[in-house]
Protein backbone atom coordinates (compact mmCIF):
# COMPACT_ATOMS: atom_id res chain seq x y z
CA UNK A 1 0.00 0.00 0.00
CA UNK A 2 1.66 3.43 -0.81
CA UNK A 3 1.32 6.97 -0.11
CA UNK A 4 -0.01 8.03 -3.15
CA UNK A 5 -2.90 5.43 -3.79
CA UNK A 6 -5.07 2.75 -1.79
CA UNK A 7 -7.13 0.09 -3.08
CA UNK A 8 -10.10 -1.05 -0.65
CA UNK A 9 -12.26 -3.82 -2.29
CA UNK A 10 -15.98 -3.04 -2.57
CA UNK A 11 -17.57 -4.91 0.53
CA UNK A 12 -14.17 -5.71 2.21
CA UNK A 13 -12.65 -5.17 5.49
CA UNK A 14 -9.03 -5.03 4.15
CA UNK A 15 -6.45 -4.28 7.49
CA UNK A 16 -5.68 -0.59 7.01
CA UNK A 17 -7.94 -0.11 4.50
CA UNK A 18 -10.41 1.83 6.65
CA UNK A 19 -13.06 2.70 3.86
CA UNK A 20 -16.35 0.19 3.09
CA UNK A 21 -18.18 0.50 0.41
CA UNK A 22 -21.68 -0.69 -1.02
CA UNK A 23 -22.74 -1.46 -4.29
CA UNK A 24 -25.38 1.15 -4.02
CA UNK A 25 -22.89 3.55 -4.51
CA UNK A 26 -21.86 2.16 -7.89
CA UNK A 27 -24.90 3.78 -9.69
CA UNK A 28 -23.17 7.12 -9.11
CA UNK A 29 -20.31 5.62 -11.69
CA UNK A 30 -22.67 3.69 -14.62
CA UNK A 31 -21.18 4.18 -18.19
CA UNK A 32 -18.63 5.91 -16.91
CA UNK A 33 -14.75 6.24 -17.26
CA UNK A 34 -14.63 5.14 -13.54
CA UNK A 35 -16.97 2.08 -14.04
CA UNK A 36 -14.65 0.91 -16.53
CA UNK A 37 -11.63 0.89 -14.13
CA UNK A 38 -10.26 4.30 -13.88
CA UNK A 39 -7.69 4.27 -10.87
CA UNK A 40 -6.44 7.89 -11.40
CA UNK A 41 -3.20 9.67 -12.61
CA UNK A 42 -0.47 8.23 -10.73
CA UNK A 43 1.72 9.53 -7.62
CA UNK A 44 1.62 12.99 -6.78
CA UNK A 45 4.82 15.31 -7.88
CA UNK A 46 6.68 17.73 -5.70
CA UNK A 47 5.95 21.01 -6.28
CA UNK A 48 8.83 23.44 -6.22
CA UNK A 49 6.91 26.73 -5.50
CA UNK A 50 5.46 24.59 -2.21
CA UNK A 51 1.56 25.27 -3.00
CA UNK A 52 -0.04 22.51 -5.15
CA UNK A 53 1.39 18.62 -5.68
CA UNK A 54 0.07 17.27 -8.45
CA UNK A 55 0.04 14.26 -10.45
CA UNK A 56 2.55 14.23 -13.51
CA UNK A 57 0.65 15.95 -17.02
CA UNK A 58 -1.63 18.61 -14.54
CA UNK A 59 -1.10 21.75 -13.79
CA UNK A 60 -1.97 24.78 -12.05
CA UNK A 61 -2.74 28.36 -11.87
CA UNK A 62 -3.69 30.86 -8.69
CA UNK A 63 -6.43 32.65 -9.17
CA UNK A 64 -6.77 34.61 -6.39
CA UNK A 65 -4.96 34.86 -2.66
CA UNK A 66 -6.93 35.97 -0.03
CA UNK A 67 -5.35 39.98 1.00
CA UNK A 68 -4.87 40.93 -2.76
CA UNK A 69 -6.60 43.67 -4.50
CA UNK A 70 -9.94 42.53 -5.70
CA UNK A 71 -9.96 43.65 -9.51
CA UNK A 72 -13.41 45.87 -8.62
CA UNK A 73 -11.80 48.00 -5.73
CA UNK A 74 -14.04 47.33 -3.59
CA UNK A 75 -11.40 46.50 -0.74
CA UNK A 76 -8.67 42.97 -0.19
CA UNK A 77 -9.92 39.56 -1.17
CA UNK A 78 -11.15 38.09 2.25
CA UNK A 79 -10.09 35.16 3.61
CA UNK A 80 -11.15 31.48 4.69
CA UNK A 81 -12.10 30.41 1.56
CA UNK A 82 -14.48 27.78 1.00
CA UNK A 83 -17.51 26.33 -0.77
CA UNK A 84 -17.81 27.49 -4.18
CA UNK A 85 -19.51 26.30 -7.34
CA UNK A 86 -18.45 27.45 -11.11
CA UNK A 87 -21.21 28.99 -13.54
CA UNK A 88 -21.70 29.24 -17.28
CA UNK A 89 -21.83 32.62 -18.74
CA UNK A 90 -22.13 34.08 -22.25
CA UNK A 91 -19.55 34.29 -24.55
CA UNK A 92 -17.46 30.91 -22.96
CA UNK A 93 -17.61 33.07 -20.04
CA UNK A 94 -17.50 31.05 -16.11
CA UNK A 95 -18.49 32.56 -12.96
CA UNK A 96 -17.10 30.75 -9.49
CA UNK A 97 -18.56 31.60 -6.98
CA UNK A 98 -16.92 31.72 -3.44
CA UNK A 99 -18.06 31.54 0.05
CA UNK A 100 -15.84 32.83 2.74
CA UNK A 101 -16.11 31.28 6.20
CA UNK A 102 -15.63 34.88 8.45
CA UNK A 103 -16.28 34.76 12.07
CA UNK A 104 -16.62 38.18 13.81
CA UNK A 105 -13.03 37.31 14.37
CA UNK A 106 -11.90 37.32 10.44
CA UNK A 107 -8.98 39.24 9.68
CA UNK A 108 -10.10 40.03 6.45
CA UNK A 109 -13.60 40.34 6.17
CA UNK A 110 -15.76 40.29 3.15
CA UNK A 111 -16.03 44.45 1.94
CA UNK A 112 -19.59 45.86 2.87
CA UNK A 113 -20.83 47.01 -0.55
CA UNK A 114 -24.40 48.79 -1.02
CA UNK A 115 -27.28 46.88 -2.04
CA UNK A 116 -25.32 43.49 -0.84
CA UNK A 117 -24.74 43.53 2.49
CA UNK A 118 -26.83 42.29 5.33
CA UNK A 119 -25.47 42.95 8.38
CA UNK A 120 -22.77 44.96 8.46
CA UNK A 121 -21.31 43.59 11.41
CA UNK A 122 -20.60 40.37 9.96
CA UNK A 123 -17.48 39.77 7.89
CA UNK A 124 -18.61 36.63 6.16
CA UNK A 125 -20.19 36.26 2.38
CA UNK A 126 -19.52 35.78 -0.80
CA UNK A 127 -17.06 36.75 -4.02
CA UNK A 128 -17.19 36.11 -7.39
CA UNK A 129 -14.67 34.96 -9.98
CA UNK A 130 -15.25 35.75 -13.38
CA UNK A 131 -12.99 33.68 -16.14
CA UNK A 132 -13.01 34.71 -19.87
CA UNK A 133 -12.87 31.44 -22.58
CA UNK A 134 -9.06 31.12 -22.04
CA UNK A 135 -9.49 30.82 -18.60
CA UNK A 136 -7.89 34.24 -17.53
CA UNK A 137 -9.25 36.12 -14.73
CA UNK A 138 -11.46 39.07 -16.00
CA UNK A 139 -13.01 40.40 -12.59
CA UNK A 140 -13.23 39.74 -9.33
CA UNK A 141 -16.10 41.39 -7.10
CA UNK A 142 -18.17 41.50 -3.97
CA UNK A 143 -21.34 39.39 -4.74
CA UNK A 144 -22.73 38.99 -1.02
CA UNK A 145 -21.72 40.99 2.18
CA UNK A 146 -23.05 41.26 6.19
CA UNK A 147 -23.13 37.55 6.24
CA UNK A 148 -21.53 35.24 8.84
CA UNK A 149 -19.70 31.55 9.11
CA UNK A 150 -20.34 31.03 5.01
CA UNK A 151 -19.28 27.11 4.62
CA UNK A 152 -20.82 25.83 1.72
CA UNK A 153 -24.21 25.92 0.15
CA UNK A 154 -25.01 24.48 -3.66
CA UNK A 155 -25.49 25.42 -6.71
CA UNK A 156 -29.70 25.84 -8.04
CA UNK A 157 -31.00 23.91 -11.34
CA UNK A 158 -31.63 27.64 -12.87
CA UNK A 159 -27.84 28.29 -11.86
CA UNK A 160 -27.47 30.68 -8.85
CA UNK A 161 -25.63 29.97 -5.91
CA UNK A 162 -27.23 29.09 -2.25
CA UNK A 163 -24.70 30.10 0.28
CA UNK A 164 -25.54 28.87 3.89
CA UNK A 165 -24.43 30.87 7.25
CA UNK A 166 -23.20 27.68 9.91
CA UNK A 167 -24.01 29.93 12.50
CA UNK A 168 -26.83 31.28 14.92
CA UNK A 169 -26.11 34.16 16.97
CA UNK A 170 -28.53 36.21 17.61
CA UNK A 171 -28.67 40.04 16.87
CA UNK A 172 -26.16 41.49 19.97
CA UNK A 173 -24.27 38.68 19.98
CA UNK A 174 -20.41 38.80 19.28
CA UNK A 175 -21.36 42.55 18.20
CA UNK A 176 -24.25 41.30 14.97
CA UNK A 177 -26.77 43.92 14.21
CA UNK A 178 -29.35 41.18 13.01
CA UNK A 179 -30.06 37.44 13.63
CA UNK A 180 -27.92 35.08 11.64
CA UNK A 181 -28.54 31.47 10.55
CA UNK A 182 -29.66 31.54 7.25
CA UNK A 183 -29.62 30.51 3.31
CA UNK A 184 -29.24 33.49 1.01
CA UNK A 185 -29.42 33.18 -2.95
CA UNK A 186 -26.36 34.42 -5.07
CA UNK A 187 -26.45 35.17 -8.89
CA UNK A 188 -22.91 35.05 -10.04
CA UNK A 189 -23.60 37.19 -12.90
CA UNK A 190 -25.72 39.97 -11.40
CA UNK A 191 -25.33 40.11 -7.65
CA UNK A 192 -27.80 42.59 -7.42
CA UNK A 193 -30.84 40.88 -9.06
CA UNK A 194 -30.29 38.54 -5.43
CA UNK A 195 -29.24 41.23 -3.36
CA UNK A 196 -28.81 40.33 0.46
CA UNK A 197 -32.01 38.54 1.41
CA UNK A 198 -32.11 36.01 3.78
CA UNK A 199 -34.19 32.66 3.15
CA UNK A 200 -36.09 32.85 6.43
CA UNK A 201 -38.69 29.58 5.98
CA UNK A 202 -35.48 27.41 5.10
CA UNK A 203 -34.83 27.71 8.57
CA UNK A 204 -32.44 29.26 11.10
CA UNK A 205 -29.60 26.92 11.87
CA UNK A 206 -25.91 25.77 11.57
CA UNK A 207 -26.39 25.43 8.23
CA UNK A 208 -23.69 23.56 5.72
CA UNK A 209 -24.90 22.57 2.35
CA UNK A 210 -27.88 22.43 0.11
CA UNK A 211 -29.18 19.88 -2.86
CA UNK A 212 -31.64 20.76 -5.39
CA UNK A 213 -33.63 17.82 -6.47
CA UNK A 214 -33.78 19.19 -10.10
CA UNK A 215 -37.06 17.42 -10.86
CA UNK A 216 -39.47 18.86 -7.67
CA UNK A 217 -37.30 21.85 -6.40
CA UNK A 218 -37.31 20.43 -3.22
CA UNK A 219 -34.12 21.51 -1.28
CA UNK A 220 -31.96 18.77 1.00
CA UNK A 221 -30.43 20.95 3.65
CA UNK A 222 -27.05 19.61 5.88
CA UNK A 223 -27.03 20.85 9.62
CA UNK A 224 -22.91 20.94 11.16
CA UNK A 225 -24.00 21.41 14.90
CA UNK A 226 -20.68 20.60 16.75
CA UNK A 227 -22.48 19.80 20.11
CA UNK A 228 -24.87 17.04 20.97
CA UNK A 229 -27.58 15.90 20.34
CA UNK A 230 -25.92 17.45 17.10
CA UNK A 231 -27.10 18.12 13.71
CA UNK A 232 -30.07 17.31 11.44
CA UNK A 233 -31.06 16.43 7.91
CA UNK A 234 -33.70 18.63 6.23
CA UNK A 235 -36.08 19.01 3.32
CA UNK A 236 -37.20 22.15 2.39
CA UNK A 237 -40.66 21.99 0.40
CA UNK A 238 -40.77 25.61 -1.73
CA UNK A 239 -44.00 27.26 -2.18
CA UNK A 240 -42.68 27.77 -5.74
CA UNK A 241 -40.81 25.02 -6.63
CA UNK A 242 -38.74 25.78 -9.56
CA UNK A 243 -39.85 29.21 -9.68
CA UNK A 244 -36.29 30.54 -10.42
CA UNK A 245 -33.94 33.76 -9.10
CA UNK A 246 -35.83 34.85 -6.00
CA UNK A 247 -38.52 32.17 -5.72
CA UNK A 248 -37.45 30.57 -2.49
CA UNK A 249 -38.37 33.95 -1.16
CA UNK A 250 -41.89 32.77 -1.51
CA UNK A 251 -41.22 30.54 1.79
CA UNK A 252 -42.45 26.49 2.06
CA UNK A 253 -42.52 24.11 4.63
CA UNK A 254 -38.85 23.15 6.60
CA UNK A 255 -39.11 19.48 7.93
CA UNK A 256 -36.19 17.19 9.51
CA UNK A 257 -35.81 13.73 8.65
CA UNK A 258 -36.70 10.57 11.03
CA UNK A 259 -35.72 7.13 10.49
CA UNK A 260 -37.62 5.28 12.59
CA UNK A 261 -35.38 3.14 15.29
CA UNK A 262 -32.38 4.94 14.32
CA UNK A 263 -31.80 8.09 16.74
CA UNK A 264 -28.05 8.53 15.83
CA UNK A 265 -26.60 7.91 12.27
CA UNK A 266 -23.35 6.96 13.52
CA UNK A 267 -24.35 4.31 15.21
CA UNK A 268 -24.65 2.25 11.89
CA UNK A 269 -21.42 1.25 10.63
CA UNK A 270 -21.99 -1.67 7.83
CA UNK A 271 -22.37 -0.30 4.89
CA UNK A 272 -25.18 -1.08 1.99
CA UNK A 273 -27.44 -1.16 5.08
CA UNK A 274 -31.11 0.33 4.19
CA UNK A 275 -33.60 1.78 5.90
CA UNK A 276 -37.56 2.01 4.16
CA UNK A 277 -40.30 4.19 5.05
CA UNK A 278 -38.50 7.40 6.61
CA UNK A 279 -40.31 10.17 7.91
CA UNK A 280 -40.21 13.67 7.11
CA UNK A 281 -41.67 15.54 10.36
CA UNK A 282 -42.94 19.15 10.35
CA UNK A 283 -40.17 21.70 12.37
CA UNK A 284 -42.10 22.93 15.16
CA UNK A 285 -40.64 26.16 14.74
CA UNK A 286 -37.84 27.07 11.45
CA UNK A 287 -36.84 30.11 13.12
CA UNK A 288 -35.51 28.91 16.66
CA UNK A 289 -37.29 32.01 18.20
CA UNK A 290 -36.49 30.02 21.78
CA UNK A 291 -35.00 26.85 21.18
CA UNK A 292 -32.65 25.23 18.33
CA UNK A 293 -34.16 23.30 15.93
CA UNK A 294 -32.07 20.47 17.05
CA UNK A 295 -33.24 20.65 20.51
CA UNK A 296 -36.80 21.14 19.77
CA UNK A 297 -39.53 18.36 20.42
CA UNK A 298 -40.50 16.35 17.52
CA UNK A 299 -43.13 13.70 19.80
CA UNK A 300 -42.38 10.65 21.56
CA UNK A 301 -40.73 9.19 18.82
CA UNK A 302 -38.00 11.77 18.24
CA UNK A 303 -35.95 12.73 15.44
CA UNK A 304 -32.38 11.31 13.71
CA UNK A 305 -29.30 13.40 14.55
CA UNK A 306 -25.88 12.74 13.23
CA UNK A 307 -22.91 14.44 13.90
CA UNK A 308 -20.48 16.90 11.47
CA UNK A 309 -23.09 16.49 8.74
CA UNK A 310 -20.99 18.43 5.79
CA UNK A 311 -21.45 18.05 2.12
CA UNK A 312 -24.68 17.35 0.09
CA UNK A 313 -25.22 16.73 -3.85
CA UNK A 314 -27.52 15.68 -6.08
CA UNK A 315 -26.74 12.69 -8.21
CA UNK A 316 -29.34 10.65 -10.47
CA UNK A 317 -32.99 10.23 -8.90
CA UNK A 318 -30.93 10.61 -4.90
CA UNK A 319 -29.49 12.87 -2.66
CA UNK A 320 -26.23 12.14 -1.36
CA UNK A 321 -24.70 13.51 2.19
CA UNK A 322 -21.62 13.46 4.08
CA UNK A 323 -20.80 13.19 7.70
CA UNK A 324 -17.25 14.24 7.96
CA UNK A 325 -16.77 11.90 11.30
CA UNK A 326 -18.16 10.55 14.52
CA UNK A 327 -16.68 10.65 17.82
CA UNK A 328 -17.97 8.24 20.40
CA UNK A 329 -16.47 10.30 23.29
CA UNK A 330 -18.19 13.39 22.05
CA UNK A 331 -21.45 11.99 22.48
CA UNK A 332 -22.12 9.77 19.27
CA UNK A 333 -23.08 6.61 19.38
CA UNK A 334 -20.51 5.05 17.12
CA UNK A 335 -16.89 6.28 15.61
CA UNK A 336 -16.16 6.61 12.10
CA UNK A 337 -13.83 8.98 9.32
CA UNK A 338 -16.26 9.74 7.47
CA UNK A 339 -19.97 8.53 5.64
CA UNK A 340 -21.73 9.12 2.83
CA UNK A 341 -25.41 8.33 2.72
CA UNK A 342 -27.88 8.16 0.15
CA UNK A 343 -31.84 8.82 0.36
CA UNK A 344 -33.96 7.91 -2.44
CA UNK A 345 -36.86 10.14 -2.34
CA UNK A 346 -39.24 8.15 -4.98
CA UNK A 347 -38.48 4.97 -2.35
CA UNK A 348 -38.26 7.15 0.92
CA UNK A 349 -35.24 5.01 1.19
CA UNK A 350 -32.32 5.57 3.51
CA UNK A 351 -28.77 3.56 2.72
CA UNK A 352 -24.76 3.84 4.39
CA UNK A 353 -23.15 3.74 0.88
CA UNK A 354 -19.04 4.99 2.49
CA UNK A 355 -17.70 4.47 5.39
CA UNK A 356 -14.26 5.82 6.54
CA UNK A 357 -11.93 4.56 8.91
CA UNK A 358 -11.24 4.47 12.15
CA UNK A 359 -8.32 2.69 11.12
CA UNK A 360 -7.58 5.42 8.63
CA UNK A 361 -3.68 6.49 8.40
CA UNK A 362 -4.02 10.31 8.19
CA UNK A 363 -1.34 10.67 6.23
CA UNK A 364 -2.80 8.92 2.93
CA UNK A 365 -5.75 10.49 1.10
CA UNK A 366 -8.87 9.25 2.12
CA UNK A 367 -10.81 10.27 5.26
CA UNK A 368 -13.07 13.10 6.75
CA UNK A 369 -14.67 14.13 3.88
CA UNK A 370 -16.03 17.53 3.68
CA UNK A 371 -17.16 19.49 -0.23
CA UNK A 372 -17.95 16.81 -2.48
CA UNK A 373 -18.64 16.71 -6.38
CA UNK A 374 -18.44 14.89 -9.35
CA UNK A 375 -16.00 14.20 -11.51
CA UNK A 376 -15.95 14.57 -15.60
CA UNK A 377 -14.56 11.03 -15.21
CA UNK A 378 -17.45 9.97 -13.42
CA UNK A 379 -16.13 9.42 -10.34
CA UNK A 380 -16.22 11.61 -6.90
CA UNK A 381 -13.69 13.91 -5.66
CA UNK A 382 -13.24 14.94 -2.14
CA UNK A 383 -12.12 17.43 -0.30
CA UNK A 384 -10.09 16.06 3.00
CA UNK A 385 -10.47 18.24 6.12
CA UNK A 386 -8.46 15.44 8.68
CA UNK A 387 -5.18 15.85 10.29
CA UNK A 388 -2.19 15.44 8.87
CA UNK A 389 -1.51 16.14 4.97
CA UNK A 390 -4.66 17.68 2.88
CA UNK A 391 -5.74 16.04 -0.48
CA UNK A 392 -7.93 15.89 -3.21
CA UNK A 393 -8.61 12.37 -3.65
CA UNK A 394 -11.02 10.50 -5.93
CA UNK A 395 -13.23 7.76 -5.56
CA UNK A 396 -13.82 5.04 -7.78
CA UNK A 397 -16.76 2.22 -8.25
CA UNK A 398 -14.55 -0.19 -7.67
CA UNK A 399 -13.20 1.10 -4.58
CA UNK A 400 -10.08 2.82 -5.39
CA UNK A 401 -8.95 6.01 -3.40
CA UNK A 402 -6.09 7.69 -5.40
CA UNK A 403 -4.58 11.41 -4.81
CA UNK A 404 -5.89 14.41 -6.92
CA UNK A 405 -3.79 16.83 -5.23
CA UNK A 406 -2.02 17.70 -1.68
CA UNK A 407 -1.54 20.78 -0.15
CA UNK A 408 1.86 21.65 -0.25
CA UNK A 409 1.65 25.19 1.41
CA UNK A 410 2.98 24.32 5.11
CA UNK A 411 1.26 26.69 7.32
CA UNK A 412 4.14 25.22 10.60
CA UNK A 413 7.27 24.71 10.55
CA UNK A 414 9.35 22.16 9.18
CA UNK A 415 9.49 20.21 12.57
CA UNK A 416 5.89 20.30 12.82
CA UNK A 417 3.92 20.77 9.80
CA UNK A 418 0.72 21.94 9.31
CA UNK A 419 -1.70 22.25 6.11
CA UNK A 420 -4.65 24.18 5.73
CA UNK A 421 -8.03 22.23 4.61
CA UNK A 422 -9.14 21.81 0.89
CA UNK A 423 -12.83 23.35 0.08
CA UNK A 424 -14.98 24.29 -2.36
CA UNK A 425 -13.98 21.51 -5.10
CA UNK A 426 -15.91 21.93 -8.24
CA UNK A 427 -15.48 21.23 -12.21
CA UNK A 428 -16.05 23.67 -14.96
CA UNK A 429 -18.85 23.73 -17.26
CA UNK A 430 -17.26 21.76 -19.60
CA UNK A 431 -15.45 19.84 -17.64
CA UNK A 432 -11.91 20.62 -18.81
CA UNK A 433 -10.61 22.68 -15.65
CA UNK A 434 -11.18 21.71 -11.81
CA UNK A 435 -11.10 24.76 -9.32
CA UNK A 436 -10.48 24.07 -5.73
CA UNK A 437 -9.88 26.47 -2.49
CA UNK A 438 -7.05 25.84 0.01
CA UNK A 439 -9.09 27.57 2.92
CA UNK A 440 -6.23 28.63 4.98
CA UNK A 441 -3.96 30.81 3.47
CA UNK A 442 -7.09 31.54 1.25
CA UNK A 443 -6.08 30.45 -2.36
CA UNK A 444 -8.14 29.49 -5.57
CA UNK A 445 -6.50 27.47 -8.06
CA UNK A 446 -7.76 26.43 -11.14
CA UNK A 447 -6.65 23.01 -12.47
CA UNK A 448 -5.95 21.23 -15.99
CA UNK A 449 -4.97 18.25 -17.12
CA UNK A 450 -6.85 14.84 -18.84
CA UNK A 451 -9.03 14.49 -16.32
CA UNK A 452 -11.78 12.59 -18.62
């Protein structure tokens, strides 16, 4: 087994393997480059600037660095970078899309700008990216402001960006003019057509991520609450479902998912286990006027919690979701690296498709997943937020973890390294280019190579 690749047999416990999978998740790869056998690009190469290892035939180019001179004046590129989707525009045009995961603590907060900012207390929100045909940066611009703890958030079917706050102070707290906790839209091409509205009936929470089931517009929401009982999994049901820019502003109904007998995901480790008939209960009350969702009663036969619940996407007729990793002596009921579930809405069907370690080396790609997309290959890339090094790595149907990339920025010393988190991972619209965030020291790289 080497440093650069692992192979862990579909329904295996391999020794050191740490990663299970089931052959549910194989639908994700049908017809594809991966379901034919694609292992990846071989070991990762050195880089001698120190920011970006890749493997041998890709390479790089920074974007942007947090603390530059945003091309629109409006003020320094902020920091913490993190989820981000990329956009078509006209003329070959793309527009990425960047959240930026400020506390009130942020050294370099997002710029207020008028007619986009929220609170302007708040040093989260968003940025924008726009990339002509060849790829070269044209501008770079405030697109959301006021906004606090931006993670992730996903991408809509009639292509803006949903960028979700995973915090909930309240207005006075930690200095906030106005309540925090929410989704707000982003149109990469014309921030103001969105503005700085927050998506009040999608609920006030920790929020992390967001799918869009293309076919109903309903919206699959991730909760990262770091303290028991934990987080929550969501469905938000739009009064306008598919409506377009600014329809979600027409409210719907928030409810949090049950599965009967099972009050703690973590507590199922085997993967390809199923569970039918799960429940989607009402939320008592979406805006936590007195009491966290979380916390709040959902009747005697309570409600599913799971802890560090972190990226969601939409792939074929399911919704996929990540928990990044369990910690028994935290309060979950089980330990694990990392899972990825699957929920079948048309069979209200629940199934552990990935599990991760605990016998993970931390060193080797492959554990605590966080931002999660497909590949033009057809496989899955991750983005690893563990300890030790930070990679890329793909996944393949038949079980193959193999290195996209590794942070090579050491953010120690040389005694005791450290390495910021990868975020944000995301392909191009045509699937030529893969841009990625290192979060810490906020960086946006845009990536080529033969990655079909």
């Amino acid at each position: 087994m080497s440093a650069t690749r692992r192979q862990v047999l579909a329904g295996t416990g391999a020794v050191g393997a740490g990663i299970l999978f089931s052959g549910a998740f194989s639908e994700l790869f049908a017809g594809t480059a991966a379901a034919r056998g694609h292992a990846g690009y071989g070991p990762l190469v050195p880089d001698p600037d120190g920011l970006l290892d890749l493997p041998r035939g890709f390479r790089y180019k920074v974007l942007s660095r947090e603390g530059e001179p945003l091309l629109s004046g409006e003020g320094r590129v902020p920091g913490n970078h993190d989820g981000m989707a990329a956009f078509a525009g006209r003329r070959g045009r793309t527009y990425l899309v960047r959240n930026h995961e400020n506390r009130h603590t942020g050294r370099i907060g997002v710029p207020t700008v008028q007619g986009l900012t929220y609170d302007p207390a708040a040093k989260g929100g968003c940025t924008v990216i726009e990339l002509d045909s060849r790829g070269e940066v044209r501008s770079e611009r405030v697109a959301i402001a006021g906004t606090a703890v931006n993670c992730a958030g996903g991408p809509t079917p009639w292509n803006t960006w949903l960028t979700c706050e995973e915090n909930e102070d309240r207005a006075g707290t930690n200095g906030y003019t106005k309540d925090h906790g929410f989704i707000f839209e982003v149109d990469g091409a014309d921030p103001h057509r969105t503005g700085a509205v927050p998506l009040t009936a999608m609920g006030r929470f920790q929020h992390e991520a967001i799918a869009v089931d293309p076919r109903t517009g309903i919206v699959y929401e991730t909760e990262d609450a770091f303290q028991r009982p934990f987080g929550l999994f969501y469905r938000f049901l739009p009064n306008k479902p598919l409506g377009g820019t600014g329809s979600l502003q027409a409210g719907g109904a928030l409810e949090a998912m049950r599965v009967p007998g099972v009050p703690d995901l973590s507590g199922i480790q085997e993967t390809g286990a199923s569970f039918d008939g799960v429940e989607w209960v009402p939320v008592p009350d979406s805006q936590a006027k007195e009491t966290p969702i979380r916390l709040q009663d959902f009747g005697p036969k309570g409600i599913t919690h799971a802890q560090k619940l972190e990226g969601c996407y939409w792939g074929g007729r399911s919704v996929y979701f990540v928990s990044s990793y369990a910690r028994s002596s935290e309060g979950s009921a089980g330990d694990h690296f990392g899972q990825v579930w699957k929920y079948e809405p048309h069979r209200r069907r629940l199934t552990l498709v990935i599990v991760f370690g605990p016998d993970t080396d931390i060193q080797l790609p492959g554990e605590s997943p966080d931002n999660i997309c497909l590949a033009p290959s057809g496989g899955l890339m991750v983005c690893e937020d563990g300890g030790g090094e930070q990679h890329v790595y793909g996944v393949t149907r038949r079980g193959q973890v193999y290195p996209a990339a590794r942070n090579a920025q050491n953010t120690g010393t040389p005694e005791d390294p450290e390495y910021g988190e990868f975020a944000g991972v995301t392909f191009s619209p045509d699937g030529e280019t893969m841009y990625v965030n290192c979060y810490a020291p906020g960086t946006t790289f845009a990536v080529t190579g033969p990655w079909s």
